[in-house]
C-alpha atoms as a PDB file:
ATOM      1  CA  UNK A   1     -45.797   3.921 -91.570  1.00  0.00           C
ATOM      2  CA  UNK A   2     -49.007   3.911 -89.572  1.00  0.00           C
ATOM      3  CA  UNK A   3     -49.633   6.457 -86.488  1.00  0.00           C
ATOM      4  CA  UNK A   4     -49.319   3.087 -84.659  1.00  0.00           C
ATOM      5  CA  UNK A   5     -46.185   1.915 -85.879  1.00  0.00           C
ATOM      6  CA  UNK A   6     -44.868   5.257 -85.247  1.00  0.00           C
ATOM      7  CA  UNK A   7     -45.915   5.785 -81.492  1.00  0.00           C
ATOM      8  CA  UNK A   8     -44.330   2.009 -80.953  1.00  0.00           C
ATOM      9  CA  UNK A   9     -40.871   2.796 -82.430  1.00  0.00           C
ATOM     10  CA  UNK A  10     -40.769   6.030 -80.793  1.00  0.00           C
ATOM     11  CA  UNK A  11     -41.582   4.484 -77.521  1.00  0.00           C
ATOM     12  CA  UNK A  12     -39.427   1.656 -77.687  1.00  0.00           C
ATOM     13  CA  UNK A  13     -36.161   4.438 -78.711  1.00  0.00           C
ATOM     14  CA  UNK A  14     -38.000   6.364 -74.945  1.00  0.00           C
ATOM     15  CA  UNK A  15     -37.282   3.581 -72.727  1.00  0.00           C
ATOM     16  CA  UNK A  16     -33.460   3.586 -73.540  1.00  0.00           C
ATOM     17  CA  UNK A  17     -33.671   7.378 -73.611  1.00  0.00           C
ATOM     18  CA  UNK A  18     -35.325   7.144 -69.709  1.00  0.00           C
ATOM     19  CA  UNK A  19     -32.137   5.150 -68.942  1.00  0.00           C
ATOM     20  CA  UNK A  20     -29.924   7.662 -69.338  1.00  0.00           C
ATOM     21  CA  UNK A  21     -31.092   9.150 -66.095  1.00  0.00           C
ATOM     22  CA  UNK A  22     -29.909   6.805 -63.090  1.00  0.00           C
ATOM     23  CA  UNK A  23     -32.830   4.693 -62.315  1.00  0.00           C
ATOM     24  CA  UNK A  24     -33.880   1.988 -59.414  1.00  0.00           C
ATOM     25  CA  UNK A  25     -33.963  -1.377 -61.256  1.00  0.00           C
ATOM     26  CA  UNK A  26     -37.374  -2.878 -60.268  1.00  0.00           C
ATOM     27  CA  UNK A  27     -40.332  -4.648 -62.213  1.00  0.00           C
ATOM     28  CA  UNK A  28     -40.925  -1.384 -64.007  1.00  0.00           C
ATOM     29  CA  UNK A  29     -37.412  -2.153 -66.145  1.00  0.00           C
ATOM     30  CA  UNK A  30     -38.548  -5.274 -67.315  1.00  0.00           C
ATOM     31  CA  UNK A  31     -42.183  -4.525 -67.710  1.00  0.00           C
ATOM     32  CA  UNK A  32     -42.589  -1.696 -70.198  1.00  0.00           C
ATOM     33  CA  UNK A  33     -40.229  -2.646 -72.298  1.00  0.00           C
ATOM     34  CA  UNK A  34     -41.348  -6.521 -72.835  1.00  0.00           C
ATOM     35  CA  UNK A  35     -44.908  -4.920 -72.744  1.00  0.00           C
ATOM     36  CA  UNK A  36     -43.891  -2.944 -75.961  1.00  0.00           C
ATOM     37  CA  UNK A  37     -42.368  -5.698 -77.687  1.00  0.00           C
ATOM     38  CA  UNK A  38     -45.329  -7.940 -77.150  1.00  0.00           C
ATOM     39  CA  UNK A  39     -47.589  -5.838 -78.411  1.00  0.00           C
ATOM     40  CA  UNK A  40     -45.729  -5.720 -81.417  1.00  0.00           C
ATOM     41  CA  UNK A  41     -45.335  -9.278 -82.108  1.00  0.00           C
ATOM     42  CA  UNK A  42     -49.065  -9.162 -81.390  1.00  0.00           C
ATOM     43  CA  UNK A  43     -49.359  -6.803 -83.946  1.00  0.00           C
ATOM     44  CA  UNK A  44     -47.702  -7.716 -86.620  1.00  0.00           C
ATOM     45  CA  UNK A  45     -45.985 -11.216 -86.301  1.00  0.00           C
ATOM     46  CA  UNK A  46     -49.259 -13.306 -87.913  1.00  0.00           C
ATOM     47  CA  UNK A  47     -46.579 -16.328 -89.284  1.00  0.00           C
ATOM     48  CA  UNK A  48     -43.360 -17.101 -89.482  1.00  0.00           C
ATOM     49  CA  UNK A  49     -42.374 -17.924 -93.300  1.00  0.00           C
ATOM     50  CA  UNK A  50     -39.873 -21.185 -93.464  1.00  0.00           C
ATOM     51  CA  UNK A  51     -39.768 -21.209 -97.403  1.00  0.00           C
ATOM     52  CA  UNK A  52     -36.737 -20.586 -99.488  1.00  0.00           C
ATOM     53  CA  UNK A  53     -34.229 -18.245 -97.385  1.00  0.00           C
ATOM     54  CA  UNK A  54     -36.340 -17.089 -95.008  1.00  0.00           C
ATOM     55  CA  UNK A  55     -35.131 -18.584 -91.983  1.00  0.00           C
ATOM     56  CA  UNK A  56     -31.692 -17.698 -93.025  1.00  0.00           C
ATOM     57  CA  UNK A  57     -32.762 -14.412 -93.658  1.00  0.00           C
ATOM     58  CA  UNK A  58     -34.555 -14.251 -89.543  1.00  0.00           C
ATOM     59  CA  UNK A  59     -31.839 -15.967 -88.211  1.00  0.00           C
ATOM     60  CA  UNK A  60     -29.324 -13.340 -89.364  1.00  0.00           C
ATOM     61  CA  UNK A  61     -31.485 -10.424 -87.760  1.00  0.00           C
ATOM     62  CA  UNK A  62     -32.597 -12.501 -84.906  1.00  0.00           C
ATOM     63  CA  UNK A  63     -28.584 -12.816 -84.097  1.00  0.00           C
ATOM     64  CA  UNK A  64     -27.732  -9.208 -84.687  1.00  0.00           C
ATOM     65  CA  UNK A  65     -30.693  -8.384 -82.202  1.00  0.00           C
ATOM     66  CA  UNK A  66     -28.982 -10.835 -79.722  1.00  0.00           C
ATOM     67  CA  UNK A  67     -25.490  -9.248 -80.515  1.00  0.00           C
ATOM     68  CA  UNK A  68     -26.801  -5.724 -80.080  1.00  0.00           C
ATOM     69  CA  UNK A  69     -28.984  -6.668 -77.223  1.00  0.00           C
ATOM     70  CA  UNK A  70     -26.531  -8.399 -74.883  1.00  0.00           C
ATOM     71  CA  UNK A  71     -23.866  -6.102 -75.546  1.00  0.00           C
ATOM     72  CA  UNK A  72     -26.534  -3.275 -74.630  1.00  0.00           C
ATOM     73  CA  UNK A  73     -27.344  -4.869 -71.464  1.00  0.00           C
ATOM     74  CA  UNK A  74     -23.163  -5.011 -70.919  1.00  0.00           C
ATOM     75  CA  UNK A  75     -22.760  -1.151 -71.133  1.00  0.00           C
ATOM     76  CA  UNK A  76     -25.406  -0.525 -69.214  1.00  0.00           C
ATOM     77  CA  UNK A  77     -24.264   0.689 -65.277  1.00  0.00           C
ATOM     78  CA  UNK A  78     -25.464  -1.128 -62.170  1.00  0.00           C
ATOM     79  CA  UNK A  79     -24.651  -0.401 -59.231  1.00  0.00           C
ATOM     80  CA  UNK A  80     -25.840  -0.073 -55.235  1.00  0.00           C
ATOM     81  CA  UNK A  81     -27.305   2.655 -53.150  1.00  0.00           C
ATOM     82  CA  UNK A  82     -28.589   1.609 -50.242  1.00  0.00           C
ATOM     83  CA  UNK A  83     -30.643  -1.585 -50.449  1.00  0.00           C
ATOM     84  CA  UNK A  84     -31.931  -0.573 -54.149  1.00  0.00           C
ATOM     85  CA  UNK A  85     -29.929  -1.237 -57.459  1.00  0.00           C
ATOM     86  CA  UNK A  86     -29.642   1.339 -59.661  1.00  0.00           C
ATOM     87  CA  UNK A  87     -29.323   1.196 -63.584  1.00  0.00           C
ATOM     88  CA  UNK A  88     -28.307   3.458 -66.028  1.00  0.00           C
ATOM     89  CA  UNK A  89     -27.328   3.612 -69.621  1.00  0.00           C
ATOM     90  CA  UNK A  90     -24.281   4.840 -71.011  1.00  0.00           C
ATOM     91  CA  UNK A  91     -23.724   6.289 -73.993  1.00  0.00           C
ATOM     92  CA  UNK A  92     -22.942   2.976 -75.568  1.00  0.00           C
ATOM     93  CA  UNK A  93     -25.705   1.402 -74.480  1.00  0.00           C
ATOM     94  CA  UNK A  94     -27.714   4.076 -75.765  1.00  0.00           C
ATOM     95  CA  UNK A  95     -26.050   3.917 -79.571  1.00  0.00           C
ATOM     96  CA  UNK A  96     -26.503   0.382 -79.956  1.00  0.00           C
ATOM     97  CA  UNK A  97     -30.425   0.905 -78.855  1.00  0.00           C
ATOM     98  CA  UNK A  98     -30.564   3.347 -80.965  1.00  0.00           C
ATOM     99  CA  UNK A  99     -29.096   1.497 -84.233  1.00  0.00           C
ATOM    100  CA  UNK A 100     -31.216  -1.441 -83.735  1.00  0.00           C
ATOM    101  CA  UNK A 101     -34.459   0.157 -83.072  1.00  0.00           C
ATOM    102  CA  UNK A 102     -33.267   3.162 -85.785  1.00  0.00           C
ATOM    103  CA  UNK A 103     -32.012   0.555 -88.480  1.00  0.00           C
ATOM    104  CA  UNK A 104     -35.531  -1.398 -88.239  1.00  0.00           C
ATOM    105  CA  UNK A 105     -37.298   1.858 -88.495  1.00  0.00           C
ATOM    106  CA  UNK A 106     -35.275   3.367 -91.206  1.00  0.00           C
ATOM    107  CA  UNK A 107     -35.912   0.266 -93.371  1.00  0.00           C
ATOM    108  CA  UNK A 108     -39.292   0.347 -92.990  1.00  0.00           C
ATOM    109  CA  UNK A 109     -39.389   4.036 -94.217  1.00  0.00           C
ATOM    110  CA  UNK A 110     -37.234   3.450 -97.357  1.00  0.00           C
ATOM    111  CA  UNK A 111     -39.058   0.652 -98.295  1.00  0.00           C
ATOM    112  CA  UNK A 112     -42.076   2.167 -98.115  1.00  0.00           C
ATOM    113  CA  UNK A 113     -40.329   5.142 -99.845  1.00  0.00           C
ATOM    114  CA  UNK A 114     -38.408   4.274-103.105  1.00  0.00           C
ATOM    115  CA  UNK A 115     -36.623   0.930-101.608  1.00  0.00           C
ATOM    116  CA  UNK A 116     -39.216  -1.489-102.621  1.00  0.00           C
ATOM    117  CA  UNK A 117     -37.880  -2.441-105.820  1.00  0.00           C
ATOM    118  CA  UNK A 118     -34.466  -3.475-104.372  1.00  0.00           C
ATOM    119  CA  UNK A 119     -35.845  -5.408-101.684  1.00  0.00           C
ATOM    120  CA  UNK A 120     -38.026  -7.277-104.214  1.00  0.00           C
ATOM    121  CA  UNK A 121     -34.977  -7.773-106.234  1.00  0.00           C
ATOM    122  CA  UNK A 122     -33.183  -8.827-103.184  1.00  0.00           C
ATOM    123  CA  UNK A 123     -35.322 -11.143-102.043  1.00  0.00           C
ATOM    124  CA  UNK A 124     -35.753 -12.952-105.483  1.00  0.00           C
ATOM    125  CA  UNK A 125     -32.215 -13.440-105.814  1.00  0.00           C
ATOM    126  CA  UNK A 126     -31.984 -14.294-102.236  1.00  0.00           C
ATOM    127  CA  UNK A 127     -35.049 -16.510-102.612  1.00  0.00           C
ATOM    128  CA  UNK A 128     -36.909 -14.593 -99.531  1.00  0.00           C
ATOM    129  CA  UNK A 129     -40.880 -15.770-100.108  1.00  0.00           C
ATOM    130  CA  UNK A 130     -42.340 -12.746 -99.471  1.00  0.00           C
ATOM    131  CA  UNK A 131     -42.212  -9.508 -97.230  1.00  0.00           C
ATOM    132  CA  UNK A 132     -43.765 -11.562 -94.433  1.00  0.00           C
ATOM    133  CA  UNK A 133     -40.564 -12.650 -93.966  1.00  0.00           C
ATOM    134  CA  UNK A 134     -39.121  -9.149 -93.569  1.00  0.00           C
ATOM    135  CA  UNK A 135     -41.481  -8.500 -91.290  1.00  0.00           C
ATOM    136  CA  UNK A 136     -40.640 -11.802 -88.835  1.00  0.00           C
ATOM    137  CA  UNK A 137     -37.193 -11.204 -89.263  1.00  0.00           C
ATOM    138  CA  UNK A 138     -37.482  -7.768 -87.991  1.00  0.00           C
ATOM    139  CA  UNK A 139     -40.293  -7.929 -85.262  1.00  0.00           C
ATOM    140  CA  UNK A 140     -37.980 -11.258 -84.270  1.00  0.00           C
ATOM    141  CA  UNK A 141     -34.755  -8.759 -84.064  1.00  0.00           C
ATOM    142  CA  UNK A 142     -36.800  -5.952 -82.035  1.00  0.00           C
ATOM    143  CA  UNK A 143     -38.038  -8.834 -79.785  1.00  0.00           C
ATOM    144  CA  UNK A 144     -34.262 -10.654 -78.876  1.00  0.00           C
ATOM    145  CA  UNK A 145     -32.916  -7.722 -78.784  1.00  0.00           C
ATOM    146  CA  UNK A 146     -34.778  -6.359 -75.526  1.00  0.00           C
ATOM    147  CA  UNK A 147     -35.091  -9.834 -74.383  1.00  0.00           C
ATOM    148  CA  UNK A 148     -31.814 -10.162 -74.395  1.00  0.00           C
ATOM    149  CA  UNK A 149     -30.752  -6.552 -73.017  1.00  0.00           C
ATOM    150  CA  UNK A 150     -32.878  -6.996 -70.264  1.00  0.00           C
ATOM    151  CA  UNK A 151     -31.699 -10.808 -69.609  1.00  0.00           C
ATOM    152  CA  UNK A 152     -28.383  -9.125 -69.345  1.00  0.00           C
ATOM    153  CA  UNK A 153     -29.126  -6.476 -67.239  1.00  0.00           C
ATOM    154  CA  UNK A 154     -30.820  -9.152 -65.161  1.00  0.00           C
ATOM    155  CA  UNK A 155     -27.962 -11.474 -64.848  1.00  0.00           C
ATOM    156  CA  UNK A 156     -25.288  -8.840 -63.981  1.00  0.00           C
ATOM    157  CA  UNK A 157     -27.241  -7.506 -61.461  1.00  0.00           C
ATOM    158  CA  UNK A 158     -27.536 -10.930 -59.624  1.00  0.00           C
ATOM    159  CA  UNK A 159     -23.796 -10.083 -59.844  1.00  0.00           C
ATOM    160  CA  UNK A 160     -23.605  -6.948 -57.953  1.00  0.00           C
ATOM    161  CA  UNK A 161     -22.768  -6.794 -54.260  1.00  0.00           C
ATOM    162  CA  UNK A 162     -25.564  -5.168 -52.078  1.00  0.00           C
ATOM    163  CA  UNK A 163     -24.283  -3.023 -49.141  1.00  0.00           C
ATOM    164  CA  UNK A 164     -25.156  -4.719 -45.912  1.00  0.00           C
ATOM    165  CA  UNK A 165     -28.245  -3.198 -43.955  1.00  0.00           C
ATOM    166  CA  UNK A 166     -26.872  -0.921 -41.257  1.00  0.00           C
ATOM    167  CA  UNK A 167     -28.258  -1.947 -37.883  1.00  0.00           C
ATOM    168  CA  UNK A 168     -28.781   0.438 -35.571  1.00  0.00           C
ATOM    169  CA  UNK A 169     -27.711  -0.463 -31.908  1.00  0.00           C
ATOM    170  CA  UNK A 170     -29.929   0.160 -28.905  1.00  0.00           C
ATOM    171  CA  UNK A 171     -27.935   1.083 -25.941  1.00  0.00           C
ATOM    172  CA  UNK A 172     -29.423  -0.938 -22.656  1.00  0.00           C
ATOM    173  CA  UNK A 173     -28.961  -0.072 -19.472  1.00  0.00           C
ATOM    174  CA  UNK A 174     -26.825  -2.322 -17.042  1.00  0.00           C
ATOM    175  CA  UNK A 175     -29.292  -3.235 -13.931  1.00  0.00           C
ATOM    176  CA  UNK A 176     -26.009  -3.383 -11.885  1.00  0.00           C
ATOM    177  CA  UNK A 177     -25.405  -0.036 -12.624  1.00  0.00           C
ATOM    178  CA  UNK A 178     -27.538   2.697 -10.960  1.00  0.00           C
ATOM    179  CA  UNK A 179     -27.708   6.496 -11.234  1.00  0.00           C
END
């Protein structure tokens, strides 16, 4: 794995780590993380291979990104304070991050160290054109899976009740009324 790859996985595993401290859910939340994951499909989504298996092959890892994702975004905590909504991930939340960024991650690593052969083998018996497709199918999981976390989050919060604003009463003075 390149320094590159590295400081992306790392930082995309941070911004569910940041969660677990209670947060104010603003632009912020949606930003960084979509900002990561665009700069990886940037970065290394150049096609997306439709031969033999491969969509098959995307589809399955674009769905377990949903699954993880959305169920992510369900065990994550909003709630009120004040006019602000605040966010925070439990530890559930955190594990499933954690396994979907992790399990991309790890792949890459045993692939690149002794796992080769069996994904080749795989993949000809599977009839998976080439390791482009590995490639789509996991950027494509990485991507729907904070897509759809953060769609989630989104959505529930629309959900949440927001305290009524507290206004403050003036007292006036009655004309009729003198000192």
């Amino acid at each position: 794995m390149t320094t590159t790859e590295w400081i992306t996985d790392i930082a995309l595993l941070l911004v569910v780590f940041r969660q677990l401290r209670e947060g104010r859910l603003d632009l912020k939340t949606f930003l960084i993380p979509l900002g990561i994951v665009a700069f990886v499909a940037w970065s290394y989504l150049d096609t997306v291979p439709t031969g033999g298996n491969d969509l098959v092959l995307i589809g399955t890892l674009v769905a377990v990104g949903a699954a993880l994702g959305i169920a992510g975004g369900v065990y994550t905590r909003i709630r009120t304070s004040g006019e602000h909504l605040l966010i925070k991930a439990g530890a559930v939340s955190a594990t499933l991050w954690v396994l979907g960024m992790g399990a991309r991650m790890a792949f890459q690593l045993w692939t690149q160290h002794g796992g080769g052969d069996t994904v080749a083998r795989f993949s000809i018996t599977h009839h998976i054109t080439s390791d482009q497709a590995w490639v789509a199918a996991f950027v494509l999981m990485a991507l729907t899976e904070v897509v759809t976390r953060l769609a989630t989050i989104y959505l529930r919060s629309l959900r949440v009740p927001t305290a009524p604003v507290a206004v403050a009463t003036v007292p006036v003075a009655d004309p009729a009324v003198r000192p």
